[in-house]
N, C-alpha and C. Protein backbone atom coordinates (compact mmCIF):
# COMPACT_ATOMS: atom_id res chain seq x y z
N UNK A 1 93.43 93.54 79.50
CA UNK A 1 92.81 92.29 79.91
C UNK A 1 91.84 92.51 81.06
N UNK A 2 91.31 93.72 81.36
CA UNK A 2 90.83 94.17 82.28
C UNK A 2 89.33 93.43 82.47
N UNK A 3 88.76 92.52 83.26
CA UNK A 3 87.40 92.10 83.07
C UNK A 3 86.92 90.62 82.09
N UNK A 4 88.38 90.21 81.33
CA UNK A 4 88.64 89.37 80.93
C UNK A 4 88.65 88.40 81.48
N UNK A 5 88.63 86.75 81.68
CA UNK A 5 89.51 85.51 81.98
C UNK A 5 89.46 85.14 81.01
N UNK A 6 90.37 83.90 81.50
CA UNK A 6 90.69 83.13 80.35
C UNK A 6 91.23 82.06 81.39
N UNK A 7 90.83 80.46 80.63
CA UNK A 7 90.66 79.11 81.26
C UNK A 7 91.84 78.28 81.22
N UNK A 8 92.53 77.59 81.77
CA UNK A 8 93.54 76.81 81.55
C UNK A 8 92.86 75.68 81.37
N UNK A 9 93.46 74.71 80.99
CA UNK A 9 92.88 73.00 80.70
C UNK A 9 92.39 72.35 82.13
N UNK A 10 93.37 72.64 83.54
CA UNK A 10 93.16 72.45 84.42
C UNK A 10 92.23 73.02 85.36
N UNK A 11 91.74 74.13 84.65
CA UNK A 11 90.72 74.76 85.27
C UNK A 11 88.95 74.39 84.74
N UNK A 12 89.29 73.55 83.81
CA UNK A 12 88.13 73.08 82.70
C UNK A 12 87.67 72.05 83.34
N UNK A 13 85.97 72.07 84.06
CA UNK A 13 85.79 70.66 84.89
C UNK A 13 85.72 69.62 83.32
N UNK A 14 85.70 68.30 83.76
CA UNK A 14 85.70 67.31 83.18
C UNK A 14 84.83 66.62 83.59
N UNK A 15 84.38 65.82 82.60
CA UNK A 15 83.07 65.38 82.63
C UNK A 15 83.10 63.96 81.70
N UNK A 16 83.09 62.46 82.01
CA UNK A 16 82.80 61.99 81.34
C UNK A 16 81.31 61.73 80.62
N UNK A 17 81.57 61.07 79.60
CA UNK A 17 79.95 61.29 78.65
C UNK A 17 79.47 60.00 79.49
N UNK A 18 79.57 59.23 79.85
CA UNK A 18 79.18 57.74 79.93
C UNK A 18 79.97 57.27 80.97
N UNK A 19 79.01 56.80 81.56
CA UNK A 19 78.97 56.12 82.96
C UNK A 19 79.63 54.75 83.04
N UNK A 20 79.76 54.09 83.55
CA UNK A 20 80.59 52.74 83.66
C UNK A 20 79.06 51.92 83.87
N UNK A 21 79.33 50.50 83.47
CA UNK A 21 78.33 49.73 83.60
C UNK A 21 77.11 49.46 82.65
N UNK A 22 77.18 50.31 81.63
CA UNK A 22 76.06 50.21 80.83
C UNK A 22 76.00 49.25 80.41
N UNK A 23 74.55 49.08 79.17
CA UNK A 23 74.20 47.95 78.65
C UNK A 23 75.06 47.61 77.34
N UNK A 24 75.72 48.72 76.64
CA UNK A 24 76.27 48.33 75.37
C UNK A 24 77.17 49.49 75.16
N UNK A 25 78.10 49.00 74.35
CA UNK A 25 79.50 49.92 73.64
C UNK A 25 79.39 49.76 72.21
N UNK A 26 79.57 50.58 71.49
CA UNK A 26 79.37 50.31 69.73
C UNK A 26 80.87 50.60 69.38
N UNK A 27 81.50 49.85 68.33
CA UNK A 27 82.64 49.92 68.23
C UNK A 27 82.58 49.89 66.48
N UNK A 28 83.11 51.35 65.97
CA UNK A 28 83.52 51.42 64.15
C UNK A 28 84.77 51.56 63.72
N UNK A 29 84.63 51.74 62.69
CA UNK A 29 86.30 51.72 62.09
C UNK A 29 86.46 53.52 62.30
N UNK A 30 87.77 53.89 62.97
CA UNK A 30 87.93 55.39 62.63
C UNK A 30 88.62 56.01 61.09
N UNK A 31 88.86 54.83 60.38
CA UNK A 31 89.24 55.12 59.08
C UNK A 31 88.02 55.88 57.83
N UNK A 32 86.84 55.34 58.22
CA UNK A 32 85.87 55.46 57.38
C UNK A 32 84.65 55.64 57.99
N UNK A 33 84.04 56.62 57.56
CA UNK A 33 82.91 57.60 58.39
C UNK A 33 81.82 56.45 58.35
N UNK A 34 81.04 55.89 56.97
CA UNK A 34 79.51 55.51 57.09
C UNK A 34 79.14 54.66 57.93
N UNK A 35 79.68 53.60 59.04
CA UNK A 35 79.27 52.75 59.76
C UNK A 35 79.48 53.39 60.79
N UNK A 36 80.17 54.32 61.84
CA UNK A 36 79.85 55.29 62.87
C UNK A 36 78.50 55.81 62.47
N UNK A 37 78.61 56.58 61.54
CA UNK A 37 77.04 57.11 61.31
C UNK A 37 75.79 56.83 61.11
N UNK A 38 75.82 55.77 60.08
CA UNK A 38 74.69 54.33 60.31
C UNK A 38 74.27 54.12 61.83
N UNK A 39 75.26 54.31 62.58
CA UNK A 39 75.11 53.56 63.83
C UNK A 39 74.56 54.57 64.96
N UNK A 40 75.10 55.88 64.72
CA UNK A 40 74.65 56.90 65.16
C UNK A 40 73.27 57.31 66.20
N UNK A 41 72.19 56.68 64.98
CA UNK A 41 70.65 56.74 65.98
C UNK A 41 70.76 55.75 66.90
N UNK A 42 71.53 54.43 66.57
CA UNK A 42 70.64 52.98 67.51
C UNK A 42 71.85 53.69 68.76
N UNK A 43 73.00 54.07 69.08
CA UNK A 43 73.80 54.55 69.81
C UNK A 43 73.19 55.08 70.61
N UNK A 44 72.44 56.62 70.25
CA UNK A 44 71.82 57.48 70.90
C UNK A 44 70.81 56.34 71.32
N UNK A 45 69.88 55.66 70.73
CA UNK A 45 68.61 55.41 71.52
C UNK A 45 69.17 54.28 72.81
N UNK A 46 70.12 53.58 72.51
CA UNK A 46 70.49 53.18 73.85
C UNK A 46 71.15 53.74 75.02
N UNK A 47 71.83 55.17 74.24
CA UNK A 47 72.37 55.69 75.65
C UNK A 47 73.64 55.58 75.41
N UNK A 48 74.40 54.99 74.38
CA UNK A 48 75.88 54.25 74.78
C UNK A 48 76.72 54.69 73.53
N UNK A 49 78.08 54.72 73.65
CA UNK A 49 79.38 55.54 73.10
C UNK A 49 79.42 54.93 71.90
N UNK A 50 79.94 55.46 71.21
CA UNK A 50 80.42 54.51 70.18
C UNK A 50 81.95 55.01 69.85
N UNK A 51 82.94 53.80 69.77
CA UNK A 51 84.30 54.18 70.15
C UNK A 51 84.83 53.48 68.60
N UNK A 52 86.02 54.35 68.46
CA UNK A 52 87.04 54.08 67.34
C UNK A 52 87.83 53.17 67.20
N UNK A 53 88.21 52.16 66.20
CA UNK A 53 89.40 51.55 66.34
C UNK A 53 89.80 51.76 64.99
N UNK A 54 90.93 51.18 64.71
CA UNK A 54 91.99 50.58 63.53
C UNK A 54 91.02 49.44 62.84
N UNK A 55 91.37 49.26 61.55
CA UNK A 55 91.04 48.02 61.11
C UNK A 55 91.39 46.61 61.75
N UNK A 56 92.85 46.97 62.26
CA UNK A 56 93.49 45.72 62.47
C UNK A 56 94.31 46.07 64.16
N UNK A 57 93.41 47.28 64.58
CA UNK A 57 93.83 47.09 66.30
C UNK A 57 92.89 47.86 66.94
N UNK A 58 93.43 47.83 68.26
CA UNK A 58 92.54 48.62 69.03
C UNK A 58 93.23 49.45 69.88
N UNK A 59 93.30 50.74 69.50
CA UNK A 59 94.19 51.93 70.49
C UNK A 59 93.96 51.89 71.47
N UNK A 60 94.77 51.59 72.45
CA UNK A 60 94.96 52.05 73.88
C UNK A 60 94.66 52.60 74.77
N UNK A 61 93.92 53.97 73.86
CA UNK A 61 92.75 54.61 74.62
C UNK A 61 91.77 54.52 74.30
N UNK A 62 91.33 53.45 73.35
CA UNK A 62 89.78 52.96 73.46
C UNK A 62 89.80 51.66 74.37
N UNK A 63 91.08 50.74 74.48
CA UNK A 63 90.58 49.69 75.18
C UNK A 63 90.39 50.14 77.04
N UNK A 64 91.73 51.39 77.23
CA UNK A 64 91.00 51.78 78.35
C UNK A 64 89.79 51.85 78.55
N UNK A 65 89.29 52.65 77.84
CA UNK A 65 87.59 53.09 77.85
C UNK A 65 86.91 51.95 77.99
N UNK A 66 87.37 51.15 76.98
CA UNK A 66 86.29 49.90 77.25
C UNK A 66 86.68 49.37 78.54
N UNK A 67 88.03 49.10 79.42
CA UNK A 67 87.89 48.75 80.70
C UNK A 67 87.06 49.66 81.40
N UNK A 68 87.26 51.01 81.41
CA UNK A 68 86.51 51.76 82.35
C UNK A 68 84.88 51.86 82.36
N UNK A 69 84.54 51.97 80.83
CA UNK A 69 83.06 51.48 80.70
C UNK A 69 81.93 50.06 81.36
N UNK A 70 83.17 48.99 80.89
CA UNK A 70 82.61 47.62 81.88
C UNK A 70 81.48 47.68 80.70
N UNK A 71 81.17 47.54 79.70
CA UNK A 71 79.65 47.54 79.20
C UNK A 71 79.32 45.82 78.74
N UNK A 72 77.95 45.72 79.54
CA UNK A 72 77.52 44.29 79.31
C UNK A 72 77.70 43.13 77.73
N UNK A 73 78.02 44.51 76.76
CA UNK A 73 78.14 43.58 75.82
C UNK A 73 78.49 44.94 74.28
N UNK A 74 79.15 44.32 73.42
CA UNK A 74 79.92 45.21 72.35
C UNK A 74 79.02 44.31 71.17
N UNK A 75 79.08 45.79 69.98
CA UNK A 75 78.56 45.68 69.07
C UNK A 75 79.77 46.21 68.40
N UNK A 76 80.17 45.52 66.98
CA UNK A 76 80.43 46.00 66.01
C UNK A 76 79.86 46.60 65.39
N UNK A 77 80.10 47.77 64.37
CA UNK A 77 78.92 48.24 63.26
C UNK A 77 80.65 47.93 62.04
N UNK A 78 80.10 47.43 60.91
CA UNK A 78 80.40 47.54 59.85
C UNK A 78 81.23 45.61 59.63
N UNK A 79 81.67 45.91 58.84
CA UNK A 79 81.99 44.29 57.79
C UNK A 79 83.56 44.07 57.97
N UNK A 80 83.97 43.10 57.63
CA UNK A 80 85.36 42.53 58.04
C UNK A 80 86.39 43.78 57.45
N UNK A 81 85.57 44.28 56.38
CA UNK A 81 87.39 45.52 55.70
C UNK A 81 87.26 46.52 56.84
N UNK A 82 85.86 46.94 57.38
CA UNK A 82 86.98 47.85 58.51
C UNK A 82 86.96 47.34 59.61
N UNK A 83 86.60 46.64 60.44
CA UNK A 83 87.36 46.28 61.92
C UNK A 83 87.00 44.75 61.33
N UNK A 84 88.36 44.41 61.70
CA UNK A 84 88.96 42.69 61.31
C UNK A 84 88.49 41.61 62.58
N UNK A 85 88.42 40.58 61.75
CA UNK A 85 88.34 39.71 62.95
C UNK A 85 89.44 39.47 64.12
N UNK A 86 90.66 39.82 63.75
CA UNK A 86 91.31 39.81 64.85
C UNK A 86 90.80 41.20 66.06
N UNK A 87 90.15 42.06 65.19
CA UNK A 87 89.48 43.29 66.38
C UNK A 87 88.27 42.46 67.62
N UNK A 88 87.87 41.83 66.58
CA UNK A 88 86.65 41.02 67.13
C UNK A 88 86.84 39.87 67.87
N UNK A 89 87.71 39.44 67.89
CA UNK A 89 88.38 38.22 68.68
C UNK A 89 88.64 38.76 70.23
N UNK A 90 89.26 39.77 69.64
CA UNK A 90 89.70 40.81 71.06
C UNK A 90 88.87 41.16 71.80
N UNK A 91 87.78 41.91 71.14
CA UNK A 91 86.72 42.72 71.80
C UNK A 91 85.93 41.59 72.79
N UNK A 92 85.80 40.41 71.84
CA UNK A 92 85.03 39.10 72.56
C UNK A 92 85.68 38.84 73.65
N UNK A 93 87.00 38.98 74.06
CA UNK A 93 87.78 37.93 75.24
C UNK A 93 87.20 38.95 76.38
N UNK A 94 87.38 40.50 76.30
CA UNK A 94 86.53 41.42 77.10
C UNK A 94 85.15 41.19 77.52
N UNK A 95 84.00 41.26 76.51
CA UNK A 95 83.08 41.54 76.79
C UNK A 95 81.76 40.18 75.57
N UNK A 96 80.78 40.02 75.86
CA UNK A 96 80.14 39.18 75.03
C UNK A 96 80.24 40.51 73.79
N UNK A 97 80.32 39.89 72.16
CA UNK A 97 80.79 40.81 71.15
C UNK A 97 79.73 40.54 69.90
N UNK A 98 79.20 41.34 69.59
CA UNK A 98 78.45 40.73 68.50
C UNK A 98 78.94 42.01 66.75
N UNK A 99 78.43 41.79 66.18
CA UNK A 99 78.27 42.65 64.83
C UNK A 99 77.45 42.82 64.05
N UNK A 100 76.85 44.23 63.60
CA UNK A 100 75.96 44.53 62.86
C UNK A 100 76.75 44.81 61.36
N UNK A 101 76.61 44.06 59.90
CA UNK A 101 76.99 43.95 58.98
C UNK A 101 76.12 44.37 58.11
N UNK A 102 76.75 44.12 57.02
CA UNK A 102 76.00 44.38 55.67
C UNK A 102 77.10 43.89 54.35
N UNK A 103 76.72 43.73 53.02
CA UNK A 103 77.21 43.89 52.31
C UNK A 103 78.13 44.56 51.59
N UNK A 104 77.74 46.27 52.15
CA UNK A 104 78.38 47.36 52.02
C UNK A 104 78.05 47.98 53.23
N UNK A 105 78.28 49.58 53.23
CA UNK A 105 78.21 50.82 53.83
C UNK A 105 76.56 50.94 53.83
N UNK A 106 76.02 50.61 52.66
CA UNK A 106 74.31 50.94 52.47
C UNK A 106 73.53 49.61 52.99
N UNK A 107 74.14 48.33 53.27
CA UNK A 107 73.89 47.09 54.17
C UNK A 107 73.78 47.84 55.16
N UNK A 108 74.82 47.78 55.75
CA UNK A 108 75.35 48.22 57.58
C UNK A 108 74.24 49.27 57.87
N UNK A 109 74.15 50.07 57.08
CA UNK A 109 72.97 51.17 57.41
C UNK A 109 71.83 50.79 57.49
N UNK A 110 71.24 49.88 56.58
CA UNK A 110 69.96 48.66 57.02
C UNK A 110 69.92 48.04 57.95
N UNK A 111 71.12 47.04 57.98
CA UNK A 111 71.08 46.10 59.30
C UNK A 111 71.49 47.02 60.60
N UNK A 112 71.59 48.30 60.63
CA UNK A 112 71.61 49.01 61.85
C UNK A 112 70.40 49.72 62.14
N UNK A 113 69.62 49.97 61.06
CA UNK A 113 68.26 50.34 61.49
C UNK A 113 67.76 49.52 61.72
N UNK A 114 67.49 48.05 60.73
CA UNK A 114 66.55 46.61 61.52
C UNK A 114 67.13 46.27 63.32
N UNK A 115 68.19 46.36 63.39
CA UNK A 115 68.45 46.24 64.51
C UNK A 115 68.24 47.19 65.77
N UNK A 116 68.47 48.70 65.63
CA UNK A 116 67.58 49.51 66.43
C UNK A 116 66.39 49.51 66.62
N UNK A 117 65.36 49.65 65.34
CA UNK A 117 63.85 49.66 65.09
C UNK A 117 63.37 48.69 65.09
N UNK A 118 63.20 47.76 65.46
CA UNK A 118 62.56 46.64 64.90
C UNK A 118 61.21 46.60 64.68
N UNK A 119 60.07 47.56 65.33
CA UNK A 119 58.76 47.62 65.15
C UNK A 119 58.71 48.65 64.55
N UNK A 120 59.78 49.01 63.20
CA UNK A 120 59.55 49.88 62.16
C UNK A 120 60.07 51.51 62.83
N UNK A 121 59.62 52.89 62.54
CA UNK A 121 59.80 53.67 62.91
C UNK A 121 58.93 55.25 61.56
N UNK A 122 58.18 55.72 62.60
CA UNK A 122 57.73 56.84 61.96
C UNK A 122 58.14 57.86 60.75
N UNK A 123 59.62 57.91 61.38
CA UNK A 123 60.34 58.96 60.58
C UNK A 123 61.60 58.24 60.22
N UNK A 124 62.44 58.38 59.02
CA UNK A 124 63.61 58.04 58.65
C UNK A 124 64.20 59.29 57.49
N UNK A 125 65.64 59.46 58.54
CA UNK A 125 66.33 60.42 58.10
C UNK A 125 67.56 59.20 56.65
N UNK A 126 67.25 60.15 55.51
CA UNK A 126 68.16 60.08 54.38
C UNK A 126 69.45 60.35 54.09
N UNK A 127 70.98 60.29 53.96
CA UNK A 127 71.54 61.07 53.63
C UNK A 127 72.77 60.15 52.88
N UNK A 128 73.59 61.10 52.10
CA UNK A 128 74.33 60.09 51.13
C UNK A 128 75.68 59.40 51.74
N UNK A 129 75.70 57.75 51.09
CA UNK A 129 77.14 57.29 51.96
C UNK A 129 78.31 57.22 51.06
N UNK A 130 78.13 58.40 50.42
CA UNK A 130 80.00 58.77 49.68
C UNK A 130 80.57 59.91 50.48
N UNK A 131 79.63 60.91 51.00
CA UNK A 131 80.05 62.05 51.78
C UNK A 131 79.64 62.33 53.34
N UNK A 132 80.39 62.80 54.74
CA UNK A 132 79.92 62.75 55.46
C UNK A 132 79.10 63.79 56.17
N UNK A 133 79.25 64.94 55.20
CA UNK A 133 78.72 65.76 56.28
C UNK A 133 77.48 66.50 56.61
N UNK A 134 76.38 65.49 55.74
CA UNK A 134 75.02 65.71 55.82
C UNK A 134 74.31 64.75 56.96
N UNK A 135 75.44 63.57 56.73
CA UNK A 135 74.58 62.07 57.33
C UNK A 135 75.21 62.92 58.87
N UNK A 136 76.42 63.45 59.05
CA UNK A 136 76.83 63.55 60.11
C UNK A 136 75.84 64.83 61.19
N UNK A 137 75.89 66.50 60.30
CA UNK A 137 75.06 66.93 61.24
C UNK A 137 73.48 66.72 61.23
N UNK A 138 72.66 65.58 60.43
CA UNK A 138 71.74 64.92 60.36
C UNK A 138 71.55 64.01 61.87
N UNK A 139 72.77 63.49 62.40
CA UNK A 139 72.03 62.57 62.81
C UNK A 139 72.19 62.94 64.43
N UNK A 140 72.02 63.90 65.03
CA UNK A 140 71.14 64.46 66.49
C UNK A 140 70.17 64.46 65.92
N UNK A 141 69.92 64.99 65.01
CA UNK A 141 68.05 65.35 64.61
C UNK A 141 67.09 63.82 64.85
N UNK A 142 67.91 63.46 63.95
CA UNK A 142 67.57 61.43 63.70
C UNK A 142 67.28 61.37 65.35
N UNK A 143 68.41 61.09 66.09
CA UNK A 143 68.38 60.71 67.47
C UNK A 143 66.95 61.45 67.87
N UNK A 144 67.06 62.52 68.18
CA UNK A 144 65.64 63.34 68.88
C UNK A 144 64.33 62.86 68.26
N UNK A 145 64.00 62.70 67.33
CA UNK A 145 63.05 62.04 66.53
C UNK A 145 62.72 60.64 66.30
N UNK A 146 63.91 59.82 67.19
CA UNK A 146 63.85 58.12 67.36
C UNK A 146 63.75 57.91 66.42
N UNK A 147 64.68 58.09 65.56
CA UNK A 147 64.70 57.70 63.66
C UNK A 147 66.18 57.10 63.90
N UNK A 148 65.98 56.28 62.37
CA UNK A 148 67.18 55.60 62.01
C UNK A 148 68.00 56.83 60.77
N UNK A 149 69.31 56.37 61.05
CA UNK A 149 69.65 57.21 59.34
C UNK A 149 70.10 56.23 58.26
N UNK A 150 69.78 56.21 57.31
CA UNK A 150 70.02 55.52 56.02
C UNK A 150 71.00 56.01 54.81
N UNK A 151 71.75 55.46 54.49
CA UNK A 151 72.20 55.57 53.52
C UNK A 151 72.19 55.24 52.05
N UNK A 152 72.58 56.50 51.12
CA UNK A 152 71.99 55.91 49.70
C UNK A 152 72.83 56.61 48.61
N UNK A 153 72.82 56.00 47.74
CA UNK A 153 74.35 56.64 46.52
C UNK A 153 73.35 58.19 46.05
N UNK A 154 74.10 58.68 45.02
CA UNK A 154 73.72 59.95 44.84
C UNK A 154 72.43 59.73 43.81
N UNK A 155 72.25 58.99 42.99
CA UNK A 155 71.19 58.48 42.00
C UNK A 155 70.49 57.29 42.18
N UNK A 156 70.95 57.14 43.14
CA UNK A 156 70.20 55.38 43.33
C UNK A 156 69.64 55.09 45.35
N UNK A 157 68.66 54.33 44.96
CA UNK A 157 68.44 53.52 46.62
C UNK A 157 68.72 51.91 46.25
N UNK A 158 69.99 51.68 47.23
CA UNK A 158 70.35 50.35 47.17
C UNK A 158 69.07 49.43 47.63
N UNK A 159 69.25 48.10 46.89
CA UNK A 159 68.37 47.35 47.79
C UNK A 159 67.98 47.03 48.85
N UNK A 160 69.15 46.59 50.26
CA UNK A 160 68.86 46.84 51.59
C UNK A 160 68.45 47.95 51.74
N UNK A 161 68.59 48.69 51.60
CA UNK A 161 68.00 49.87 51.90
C UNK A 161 66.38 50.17 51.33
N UNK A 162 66.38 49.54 50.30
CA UNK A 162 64.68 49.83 49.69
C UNK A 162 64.26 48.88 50.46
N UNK A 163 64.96 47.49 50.77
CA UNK A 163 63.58 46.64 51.57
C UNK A 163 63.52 47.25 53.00
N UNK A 164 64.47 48.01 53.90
CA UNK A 164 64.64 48.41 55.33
C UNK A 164 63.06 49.43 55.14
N UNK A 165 63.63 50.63 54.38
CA UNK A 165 62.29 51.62 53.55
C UNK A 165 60.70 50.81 53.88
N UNK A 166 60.60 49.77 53.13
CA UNK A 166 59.36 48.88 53.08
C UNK A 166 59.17 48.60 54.72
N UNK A 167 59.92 47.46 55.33
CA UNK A 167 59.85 47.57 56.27
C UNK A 167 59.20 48.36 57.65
N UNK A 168 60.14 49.58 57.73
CA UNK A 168 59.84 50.62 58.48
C UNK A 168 58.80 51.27 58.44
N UNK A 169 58.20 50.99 56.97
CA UNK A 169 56.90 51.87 56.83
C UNK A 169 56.89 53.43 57.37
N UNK A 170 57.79 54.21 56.93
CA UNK A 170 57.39 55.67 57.24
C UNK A 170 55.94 56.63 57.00
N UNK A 171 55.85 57.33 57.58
CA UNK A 171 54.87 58.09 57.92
C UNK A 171 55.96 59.84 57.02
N UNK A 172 57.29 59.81 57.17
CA UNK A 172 57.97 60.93 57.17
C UNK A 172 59.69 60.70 56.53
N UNK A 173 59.90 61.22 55.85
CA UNK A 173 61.28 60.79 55.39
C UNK A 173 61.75 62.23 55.20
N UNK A 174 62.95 62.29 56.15
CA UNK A 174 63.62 63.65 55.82
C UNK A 174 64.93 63.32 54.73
N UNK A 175 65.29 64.14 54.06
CA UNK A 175 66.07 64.01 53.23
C UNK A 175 67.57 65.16 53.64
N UNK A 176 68.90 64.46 53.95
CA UNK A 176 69.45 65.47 54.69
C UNK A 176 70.56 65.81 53.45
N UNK A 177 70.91 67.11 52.62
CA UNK A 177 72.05 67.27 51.88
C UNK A 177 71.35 67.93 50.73
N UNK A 178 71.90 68.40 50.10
CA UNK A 178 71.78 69.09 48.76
C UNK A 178 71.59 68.09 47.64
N UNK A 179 70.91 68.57 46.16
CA UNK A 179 71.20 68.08 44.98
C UNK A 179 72.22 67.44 44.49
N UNK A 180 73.16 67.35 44.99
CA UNK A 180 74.59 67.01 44.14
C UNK A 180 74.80 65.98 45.30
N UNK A 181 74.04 65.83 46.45
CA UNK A 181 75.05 64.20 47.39
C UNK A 181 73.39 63.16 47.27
N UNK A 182 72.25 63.87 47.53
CA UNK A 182 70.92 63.26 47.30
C UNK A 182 70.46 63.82 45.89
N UNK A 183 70.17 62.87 44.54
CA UNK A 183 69.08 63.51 43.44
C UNK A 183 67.97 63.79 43.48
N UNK A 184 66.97 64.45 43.08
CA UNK A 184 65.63 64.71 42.51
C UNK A 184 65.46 63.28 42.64
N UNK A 185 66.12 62.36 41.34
CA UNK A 185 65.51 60.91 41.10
C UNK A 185 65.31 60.30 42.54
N UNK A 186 66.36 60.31 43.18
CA UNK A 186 65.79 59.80 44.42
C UNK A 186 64.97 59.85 45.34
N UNK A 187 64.88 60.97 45.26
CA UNK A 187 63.74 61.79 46.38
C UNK A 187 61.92 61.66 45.47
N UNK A 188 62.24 61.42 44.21
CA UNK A 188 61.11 61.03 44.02
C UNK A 188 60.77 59.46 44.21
N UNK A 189 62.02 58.62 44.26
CA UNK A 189 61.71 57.60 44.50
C UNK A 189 61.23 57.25 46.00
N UNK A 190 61.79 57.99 46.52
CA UNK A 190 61.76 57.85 48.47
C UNK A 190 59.78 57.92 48.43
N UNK A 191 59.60 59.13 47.75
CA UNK A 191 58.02 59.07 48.02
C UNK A 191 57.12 58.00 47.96
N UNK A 192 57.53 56.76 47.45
CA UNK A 192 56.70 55.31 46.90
C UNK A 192 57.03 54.96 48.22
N UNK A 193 57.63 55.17 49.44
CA UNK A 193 58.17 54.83 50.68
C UNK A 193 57.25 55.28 51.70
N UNK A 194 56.63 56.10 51.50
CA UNK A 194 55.66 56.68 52.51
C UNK A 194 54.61 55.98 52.87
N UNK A 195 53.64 55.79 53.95
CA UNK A 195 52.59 54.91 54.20
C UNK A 195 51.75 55.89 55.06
């Protein structure tokens, strides 16, 4: 072991990510990946956490957080099946509470880009919402590039999502995942998206 160390937990400084006082807390279901990730860019572009709950509670060490955070105001990302209105009832008695919805997983991913972007956005990152792990190491890139990420089935672009597309008017559409989670068909469709 000569020239070696080695760290204990207590020897590991600590560092929280996020400061107390901010402007916003994003709150998803930890059961189901696509509405964390949807939510992912507008998170980063404000600066602010986005924390886990239960469908039908809120762990103990997220509501700490949310005491210790103090943040001016909570966002839901996703629709009543994963965080319930009794989550939302709760979150409200804390802090002013709002929610970004959709129809589905490929909604929430619209109404989280209309709601980050609103004067559109240059670039929009692609990736599929049956699997997570394109949309997931996709979306730092998204963040650094002030892009939204979108979600889309493996053969198809849902409608919210084709009108968000229109909307945003891209200049650039990255496409994040292989053949088998994004198609050809799609990616040729994405191109009628470009401006």
């Amino acid at each position: 072991m000569s020239g070696e160390q080695t760290a204990t937990q207590s020897q590991l400084p600590y560092r929280d990510g996020f400061g107390p006082g901010g402007a916003v807390a994003y709150i998803a279901s930890g059961a189901v990946f696509p509405d964390a990730l949807s939510g992912s860019a507008i998170a980063t572009k404000d600066g602010a956490p986005i924390l886990l709950v239960t469908k039908d509670s809120i762990p103990a060490a997220i509501s700490d957080e949310i005491s210790r955070l103090n943040p001016g105001r909570i966002v839901i990302l996703g629709g009543l099946d994963t965080v319930s209105a009794a989550v939302e009832t709760a979150l409200a008695a804390l802090h002013p509470t709002s929610r970004i919805t959709g129809a589905d997983r490929f909604g929430v991913s619209a109404a989280a880009s209309a709601a980050g972007f609103p004067s559109g956005s240059e670039t929009v990152f692609i990736a599929s919402g049956l699997v997570f792990p394109d949309a997931l190491s996709g979306s730092p890139a998204a963040a650094i590039n002030d892009a939204p990420v979108l979600l889309v089935a493996p053969s198809d672009i849902p409608a919210a999502v084709a009108t968000e597309l229109n909307r945003l008017a891209p200049s650039r559409i990255v496409v994040l995942g292989g053949r088998e989670t994004v198609s050809d068909a799609v990616i040729q469709k994405l191109r009628a998206y470009l401006r």
